[in-house]
C-alpha atoms as a PDB file:
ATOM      1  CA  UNK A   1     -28.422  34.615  39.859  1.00  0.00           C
ATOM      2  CA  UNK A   2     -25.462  33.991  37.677  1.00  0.00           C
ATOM      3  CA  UNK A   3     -23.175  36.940  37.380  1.00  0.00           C
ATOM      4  CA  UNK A   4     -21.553  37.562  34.314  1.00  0.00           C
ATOM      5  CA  UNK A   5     -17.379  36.555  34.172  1.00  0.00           C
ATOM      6  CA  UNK A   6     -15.295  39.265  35.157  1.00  0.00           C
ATOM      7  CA  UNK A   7     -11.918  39.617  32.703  1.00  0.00           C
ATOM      8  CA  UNK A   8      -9.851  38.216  34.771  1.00  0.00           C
ATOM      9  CA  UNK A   9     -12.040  35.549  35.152  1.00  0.00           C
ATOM     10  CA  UNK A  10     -12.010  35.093  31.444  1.00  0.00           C
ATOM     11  CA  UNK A  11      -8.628  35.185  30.980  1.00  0.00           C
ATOM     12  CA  UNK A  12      -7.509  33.040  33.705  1.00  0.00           C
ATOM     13  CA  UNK A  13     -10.072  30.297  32.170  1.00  0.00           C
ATOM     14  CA  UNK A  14      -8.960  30.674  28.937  1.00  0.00           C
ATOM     15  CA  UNK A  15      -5.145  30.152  29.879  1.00  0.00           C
ATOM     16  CA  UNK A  16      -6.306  26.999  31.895  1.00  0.00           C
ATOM     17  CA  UNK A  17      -7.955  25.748  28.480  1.00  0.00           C
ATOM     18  CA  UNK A  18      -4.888  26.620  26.394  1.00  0.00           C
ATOM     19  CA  UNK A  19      -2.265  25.057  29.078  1.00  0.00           C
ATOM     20  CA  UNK A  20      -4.719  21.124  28.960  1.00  0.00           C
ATOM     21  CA  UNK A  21      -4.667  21.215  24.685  1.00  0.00           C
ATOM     22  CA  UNK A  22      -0.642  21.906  24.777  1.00  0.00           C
ATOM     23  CA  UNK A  23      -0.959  19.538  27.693  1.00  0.00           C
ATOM     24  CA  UNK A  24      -2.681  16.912  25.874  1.00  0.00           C
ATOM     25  CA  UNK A  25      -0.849  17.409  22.299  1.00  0.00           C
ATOM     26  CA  UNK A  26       2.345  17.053  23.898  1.00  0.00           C
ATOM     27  CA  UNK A  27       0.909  13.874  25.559  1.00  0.00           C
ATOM     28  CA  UNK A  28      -0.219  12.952  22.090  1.00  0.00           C
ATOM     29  CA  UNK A  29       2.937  13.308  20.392  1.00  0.00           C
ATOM     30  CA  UNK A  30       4.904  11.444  23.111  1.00  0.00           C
ATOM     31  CA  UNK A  31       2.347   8.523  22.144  1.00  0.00           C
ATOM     32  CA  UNK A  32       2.795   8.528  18.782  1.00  0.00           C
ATOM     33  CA  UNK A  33       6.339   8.614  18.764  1.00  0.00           C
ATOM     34  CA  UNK A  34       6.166   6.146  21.150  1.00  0.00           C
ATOM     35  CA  UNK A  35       3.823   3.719  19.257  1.00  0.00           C
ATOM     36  CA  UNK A  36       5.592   4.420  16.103  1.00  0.00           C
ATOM     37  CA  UNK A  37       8.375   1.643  15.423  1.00  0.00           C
ATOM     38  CA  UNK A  38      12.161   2.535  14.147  1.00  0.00           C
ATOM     39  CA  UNK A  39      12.160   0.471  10.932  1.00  0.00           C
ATOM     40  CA  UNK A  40      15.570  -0.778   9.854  1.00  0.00           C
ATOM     41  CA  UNK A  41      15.109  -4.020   8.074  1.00  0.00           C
ATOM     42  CA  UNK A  42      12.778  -5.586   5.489  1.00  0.00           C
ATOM     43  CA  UNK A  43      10.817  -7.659   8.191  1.00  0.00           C
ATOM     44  CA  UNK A  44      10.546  -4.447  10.427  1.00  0.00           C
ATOM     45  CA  UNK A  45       8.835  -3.197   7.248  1.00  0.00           C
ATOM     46  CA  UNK A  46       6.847  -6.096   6.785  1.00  0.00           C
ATOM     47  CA  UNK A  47       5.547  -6.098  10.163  1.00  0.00           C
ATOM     48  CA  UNK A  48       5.035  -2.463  10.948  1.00  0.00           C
ATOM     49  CA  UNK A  49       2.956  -1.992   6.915  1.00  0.00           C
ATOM     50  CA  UNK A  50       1.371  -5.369   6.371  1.00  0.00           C
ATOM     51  CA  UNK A  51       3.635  -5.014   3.192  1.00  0.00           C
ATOM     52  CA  UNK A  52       6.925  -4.136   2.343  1.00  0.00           C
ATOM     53  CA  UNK A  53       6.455   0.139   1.867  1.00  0.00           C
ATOM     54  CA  UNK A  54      10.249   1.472   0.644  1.00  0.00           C
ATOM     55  CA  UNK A  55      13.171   0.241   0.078  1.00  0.00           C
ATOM     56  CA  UNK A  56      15.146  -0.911   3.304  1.00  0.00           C
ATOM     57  CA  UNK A  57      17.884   1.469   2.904  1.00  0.00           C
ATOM     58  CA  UNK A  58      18.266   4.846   3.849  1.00  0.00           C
ATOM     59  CA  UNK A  59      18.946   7.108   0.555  1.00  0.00           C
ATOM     60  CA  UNK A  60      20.659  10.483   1.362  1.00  0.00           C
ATOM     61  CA  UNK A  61      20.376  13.591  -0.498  1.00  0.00           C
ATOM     62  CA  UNK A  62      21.326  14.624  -3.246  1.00  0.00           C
ATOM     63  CA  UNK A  63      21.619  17.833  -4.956  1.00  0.00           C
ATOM     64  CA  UNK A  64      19.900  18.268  -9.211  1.00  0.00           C
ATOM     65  CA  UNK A  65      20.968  21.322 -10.907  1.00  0.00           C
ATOM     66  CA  UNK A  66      17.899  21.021 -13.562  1.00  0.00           C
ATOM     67  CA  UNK A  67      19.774  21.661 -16.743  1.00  0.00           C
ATOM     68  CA  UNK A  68      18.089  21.371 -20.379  1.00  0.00           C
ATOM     69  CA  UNK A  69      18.710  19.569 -23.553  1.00  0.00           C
ATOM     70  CA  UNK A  70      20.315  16.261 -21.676  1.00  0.00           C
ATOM     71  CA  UNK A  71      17.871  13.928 -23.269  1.00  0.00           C
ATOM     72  CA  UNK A  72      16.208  14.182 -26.708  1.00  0.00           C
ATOM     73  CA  UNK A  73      12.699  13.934 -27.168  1.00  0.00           C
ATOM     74  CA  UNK A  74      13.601  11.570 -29.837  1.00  0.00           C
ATOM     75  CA  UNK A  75      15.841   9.765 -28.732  1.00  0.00           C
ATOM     76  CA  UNK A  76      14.349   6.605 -27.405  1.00  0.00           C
ATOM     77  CA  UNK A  77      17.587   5.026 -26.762  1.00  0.00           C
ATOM     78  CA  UNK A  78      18.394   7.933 -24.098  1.00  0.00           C
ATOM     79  CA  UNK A  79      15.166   7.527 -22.585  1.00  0.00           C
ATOM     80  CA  UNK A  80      15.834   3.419 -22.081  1.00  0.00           C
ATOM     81  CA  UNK A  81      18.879   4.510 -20.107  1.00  0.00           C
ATOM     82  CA  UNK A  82      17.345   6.077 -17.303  1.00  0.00           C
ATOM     83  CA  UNK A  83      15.550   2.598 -16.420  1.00  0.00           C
ATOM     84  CA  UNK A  84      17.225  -0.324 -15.288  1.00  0.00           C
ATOM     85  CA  UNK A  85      16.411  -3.864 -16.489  1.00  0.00           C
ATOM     86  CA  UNK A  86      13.066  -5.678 -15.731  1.00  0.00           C
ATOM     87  CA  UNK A  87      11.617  -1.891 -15.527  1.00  0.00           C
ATOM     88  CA  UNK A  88      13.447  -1.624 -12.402  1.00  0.00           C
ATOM     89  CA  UNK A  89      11.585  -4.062 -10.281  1.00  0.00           C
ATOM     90  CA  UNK A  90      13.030  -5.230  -7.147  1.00  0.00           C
ATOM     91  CA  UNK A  91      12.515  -8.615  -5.200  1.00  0.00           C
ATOM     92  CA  UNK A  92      11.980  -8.409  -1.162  1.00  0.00           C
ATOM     93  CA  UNK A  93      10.689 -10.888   1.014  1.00  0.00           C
ATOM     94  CA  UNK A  94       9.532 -13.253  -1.896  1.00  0.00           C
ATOM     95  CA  UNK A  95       7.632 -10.674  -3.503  1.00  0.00           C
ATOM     96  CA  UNK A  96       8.457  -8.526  -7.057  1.00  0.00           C
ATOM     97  CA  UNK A  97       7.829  -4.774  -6.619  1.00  0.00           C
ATOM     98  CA  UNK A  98       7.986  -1.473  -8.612  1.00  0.00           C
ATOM     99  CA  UNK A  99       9.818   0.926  -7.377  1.00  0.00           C
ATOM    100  CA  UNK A 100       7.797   4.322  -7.884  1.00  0.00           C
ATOM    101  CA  UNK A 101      10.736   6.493  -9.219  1.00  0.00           C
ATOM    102  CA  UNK A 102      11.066   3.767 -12.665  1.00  0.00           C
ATOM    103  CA  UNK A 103       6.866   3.740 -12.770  1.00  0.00           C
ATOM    104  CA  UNK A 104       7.422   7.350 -12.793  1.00  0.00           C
ATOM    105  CA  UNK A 105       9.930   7.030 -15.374  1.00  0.00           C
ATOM    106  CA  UNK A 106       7.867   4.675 -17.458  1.00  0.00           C
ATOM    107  CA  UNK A 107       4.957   6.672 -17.614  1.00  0.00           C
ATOM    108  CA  UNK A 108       6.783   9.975 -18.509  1.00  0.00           C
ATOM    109  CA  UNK A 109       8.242   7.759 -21.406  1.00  0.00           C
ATOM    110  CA  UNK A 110       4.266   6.431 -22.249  1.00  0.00           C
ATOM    111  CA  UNK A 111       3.631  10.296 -22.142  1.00  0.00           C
ATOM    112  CA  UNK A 112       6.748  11.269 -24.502  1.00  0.00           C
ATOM    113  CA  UNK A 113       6.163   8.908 -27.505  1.00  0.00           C
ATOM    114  CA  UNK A 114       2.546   9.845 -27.580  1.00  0.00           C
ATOM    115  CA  UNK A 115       3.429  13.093 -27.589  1.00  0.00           C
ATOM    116  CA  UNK A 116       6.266  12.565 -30.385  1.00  0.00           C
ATOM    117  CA  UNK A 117       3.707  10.486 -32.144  1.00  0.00           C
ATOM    118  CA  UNK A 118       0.646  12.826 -32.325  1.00  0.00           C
ATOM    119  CA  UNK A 119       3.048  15.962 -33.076  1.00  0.00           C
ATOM    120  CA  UNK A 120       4.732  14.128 -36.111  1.00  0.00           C
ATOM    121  CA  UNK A 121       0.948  13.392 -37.558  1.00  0.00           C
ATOM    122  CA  UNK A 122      -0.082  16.884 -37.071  1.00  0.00           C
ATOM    123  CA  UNK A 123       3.494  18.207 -38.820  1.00  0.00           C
ATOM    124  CA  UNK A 124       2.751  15.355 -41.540  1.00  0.00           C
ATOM    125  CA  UNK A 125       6.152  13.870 -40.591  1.00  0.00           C
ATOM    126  CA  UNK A 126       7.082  10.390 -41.463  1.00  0.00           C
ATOM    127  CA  UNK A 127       6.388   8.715 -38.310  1.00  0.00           C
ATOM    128  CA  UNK A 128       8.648   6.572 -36.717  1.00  0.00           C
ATOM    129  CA  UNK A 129       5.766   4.761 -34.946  1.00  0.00           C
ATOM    130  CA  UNK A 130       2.488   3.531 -35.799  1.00  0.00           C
ATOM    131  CA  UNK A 131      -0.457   5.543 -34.659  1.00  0.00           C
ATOM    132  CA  UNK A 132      -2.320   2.481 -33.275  1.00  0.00           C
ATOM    133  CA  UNK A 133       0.633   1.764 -30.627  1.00  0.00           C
ATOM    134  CA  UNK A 134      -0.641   4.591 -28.652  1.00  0.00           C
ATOM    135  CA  UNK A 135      -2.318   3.346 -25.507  1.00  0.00           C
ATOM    136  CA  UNK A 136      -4.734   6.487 -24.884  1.00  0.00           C
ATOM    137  CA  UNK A 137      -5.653   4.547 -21.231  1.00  0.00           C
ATOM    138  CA  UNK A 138      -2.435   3.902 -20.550  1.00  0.00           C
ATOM    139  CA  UNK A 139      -1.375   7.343 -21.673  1.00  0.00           C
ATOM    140  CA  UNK A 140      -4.204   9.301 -19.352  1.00  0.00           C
ATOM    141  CA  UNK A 141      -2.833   6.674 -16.267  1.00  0.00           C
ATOM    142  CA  UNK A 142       0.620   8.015 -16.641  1.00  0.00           C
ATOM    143  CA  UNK A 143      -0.766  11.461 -16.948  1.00  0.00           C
ATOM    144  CA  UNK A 144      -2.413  10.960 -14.083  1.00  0.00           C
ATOM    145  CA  UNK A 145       0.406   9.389 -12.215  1.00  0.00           C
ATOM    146  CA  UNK A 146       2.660  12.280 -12.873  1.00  0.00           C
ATOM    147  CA  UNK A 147       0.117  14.795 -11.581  1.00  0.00           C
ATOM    148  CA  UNK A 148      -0.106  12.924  -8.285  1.00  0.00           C
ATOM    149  CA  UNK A 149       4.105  12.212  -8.264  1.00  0.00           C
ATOM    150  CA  UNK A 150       4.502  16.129  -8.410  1.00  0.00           C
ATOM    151  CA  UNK A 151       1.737  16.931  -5.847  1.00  0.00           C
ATOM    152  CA  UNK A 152       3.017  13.998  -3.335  1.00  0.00           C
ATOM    153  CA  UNK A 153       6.840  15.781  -3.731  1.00  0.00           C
ATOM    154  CA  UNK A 154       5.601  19.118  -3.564  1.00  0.00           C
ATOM    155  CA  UNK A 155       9.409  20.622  -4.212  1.00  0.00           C
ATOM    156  CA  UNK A 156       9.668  24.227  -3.042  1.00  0.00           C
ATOM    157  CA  UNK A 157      12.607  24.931  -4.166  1.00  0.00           C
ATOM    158  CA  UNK A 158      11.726  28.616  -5.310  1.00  0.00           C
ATOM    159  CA  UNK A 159      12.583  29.477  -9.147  1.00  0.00           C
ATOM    160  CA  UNK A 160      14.046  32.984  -9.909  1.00  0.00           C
ATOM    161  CA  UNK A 161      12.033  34.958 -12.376  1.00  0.00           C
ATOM    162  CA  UNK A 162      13.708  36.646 -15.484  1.00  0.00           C
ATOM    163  CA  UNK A 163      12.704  39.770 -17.207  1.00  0.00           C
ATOM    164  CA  UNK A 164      11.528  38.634 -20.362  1.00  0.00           C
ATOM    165  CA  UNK A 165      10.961  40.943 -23.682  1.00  0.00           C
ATOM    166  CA  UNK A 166       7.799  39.831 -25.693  1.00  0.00           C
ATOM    167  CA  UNK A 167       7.056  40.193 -29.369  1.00  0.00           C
ATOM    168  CA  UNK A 168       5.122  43.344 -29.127  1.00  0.00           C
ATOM    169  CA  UNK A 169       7.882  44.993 -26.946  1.00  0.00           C
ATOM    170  CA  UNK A 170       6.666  44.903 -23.004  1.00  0.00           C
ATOM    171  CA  UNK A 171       7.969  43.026 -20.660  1.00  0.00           C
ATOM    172  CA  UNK A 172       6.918  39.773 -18.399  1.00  0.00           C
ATOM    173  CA  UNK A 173       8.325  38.510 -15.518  1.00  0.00           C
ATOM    174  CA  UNK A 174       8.664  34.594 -16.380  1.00  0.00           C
ATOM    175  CA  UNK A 175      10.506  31.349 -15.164  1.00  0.00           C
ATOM    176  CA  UNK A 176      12.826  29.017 -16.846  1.00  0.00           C
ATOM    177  CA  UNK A 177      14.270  26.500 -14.112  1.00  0.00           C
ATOM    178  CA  UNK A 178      17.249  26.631 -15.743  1.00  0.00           C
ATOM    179  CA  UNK A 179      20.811  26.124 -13.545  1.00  0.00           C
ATOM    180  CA  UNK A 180      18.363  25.902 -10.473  1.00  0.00           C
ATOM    181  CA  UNK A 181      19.660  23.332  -7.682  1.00  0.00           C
ATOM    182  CA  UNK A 182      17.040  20.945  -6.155  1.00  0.00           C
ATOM    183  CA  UNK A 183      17.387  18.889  -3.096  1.00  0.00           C
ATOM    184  CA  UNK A 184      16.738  15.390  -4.125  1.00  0.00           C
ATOM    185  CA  UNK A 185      17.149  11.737  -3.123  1.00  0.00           C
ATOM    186  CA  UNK A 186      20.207   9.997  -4.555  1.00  0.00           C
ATOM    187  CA  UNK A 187      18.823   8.845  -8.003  1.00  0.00           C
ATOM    188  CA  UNK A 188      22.463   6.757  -8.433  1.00  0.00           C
ATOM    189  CA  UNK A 189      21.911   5.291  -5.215  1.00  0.00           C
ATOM    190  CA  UNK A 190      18.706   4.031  -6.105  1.00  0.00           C
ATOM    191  CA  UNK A 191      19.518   2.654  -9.174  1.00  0.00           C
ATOM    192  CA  UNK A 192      23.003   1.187  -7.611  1.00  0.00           C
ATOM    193  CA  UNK A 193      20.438  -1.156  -5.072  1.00  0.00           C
ATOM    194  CA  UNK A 194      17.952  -1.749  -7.846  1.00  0.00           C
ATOM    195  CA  UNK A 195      20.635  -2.916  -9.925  1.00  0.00           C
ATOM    196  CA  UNK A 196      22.252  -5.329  -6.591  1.00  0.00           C
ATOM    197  CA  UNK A 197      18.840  -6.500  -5.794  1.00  0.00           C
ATOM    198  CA  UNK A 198      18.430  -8.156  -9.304  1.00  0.00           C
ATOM    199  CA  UNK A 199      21.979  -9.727  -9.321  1.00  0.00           C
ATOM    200  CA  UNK A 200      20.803 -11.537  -6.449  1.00  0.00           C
ATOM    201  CA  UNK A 201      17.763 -13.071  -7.927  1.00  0.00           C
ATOM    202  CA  UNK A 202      19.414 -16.615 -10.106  1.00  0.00           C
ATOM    203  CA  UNK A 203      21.259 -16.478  -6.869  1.00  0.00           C
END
C-alpha cells in the first residue's frame, strides 16, 4: 500500500528536481558557449553563417540625442546625404551586400516621397513628382521593413511624458522624444567603413 508523501518528503524531492534543471542549464550554457565560435574576421564569418552576417568590425556605441527639424521633408537633397554611394553596398569575400542600416534608410526615403507626393495631391499642390512614380509594392515593402527594423531594435530608452493643455482646456499626459538621448551604434563609423570598403573595389 502506497503511503501518501510526507512534506518533507515533498520538499526534499522537489529541491532534488530544482538542483538537476540548474544543474543541467548550467551544463547547457557551458555548451553553448563552448560550441559557439569568437568571430573576428570575414572568413570566421563565412564559416561560422554559411554567409557573411555583419560587418567584420566591431562598432561601439554611440549616444543620439533625437532632435527635430534636422532634415526637411522636402528636401530630397538632405535625404541623399544620409546614404553613401552605390546605396551603401559593401563588397566582402567576392560578394556585394546591403548593409541593413542604408536599406533602412532607403525605404524610409520610398516611404517619405510617397508620403510628400500623396499629401501635395490631396492639398492640390503643384507636385514636384509625378503620381505614377509611386511604387505602392515597393512602398508597403519599406513599410513593412520599418515595422520589423523597430521591433528587431526594440529601444527602451524610456521617453518622459509632458503635461499637455488640449483645445477644450483638460489636460493629457503625452510624449514628444524631443532632447531624449539614445544608446546607439556609431552611425559615422558605419558609414566611415562603408565608404573604405568601396575605395577598395577598382583596387
Amino acid at each position: 500500500m502506497l503511503r501518501p508523501m510526507t512534506r518533507s518528503v515533498f520538499l526534499t524531492l522537489g529541491i532534488t528536481l530544482l538542483s538537476i534543471g540548474t544543474a543541467l542549464n548550467i551544463l547547457s550554457t557551458l555548451y553553448a558557449r563552448h560550441e559557439t565560435p569568437e568571430y573576428s574576421s570575414i572568413e570566421d564569418l563565412h564559416t561560422y553563417w554559411g554567409e557573411i552576417s555583419e560587418l567584420p568590425e566591431r562598432i561601439n556605441d554611440a549616444v543620439l540625442r533625437f532632435q527635430f527639424g534636422n532634415y526637411s521633408i522636402t528636401s530630397d537633397d538632405e535625404w541623399a546625404s544620409l546614404t553613401p554611394p552605390h546605396g551603401g553596398q559593401i563588397l566582402l569575400d567576392g560578394s556585394k551586400y546591403d548593409v541593413s542600416l542604408y536599406l533602412q534608410l532607403r525605404c524610409l526615403n520610398t516611404v517619405r516621397v510617397a508620403f510628400v507626393t500623396l499629401r501635395d495631391i490631396f492639398n492640390g499642390e503643384s507636385l514636384a513628382r509625378d503620381i505614377n512614380s509611386i511604387d505602392s509594392k515597393e512602398t508597403e515593402y519599406c513599410l513593412d521593413v520599418l515595422r520589423q527594423t523597430v521591433q528587431c531594435t526594440a529601444d527602451i530608452t524610456l521617453e518622459p511624458g509632458q503635461v499637455l493643455v488640449l483645445s477644450d482646456g483638460s489636460t493629457d499626459m503625452g510624449v514628444s522624444g524631443n532632447h531624449v538621448d539614445h544608446v546607439c551604434r556609431d552611425w559615422v563609423q558605419v558609414r566611415e567603413f562603408v565608404e573604405n570598403n568601396q575605395e577598395s573595389w577598382d583596387r
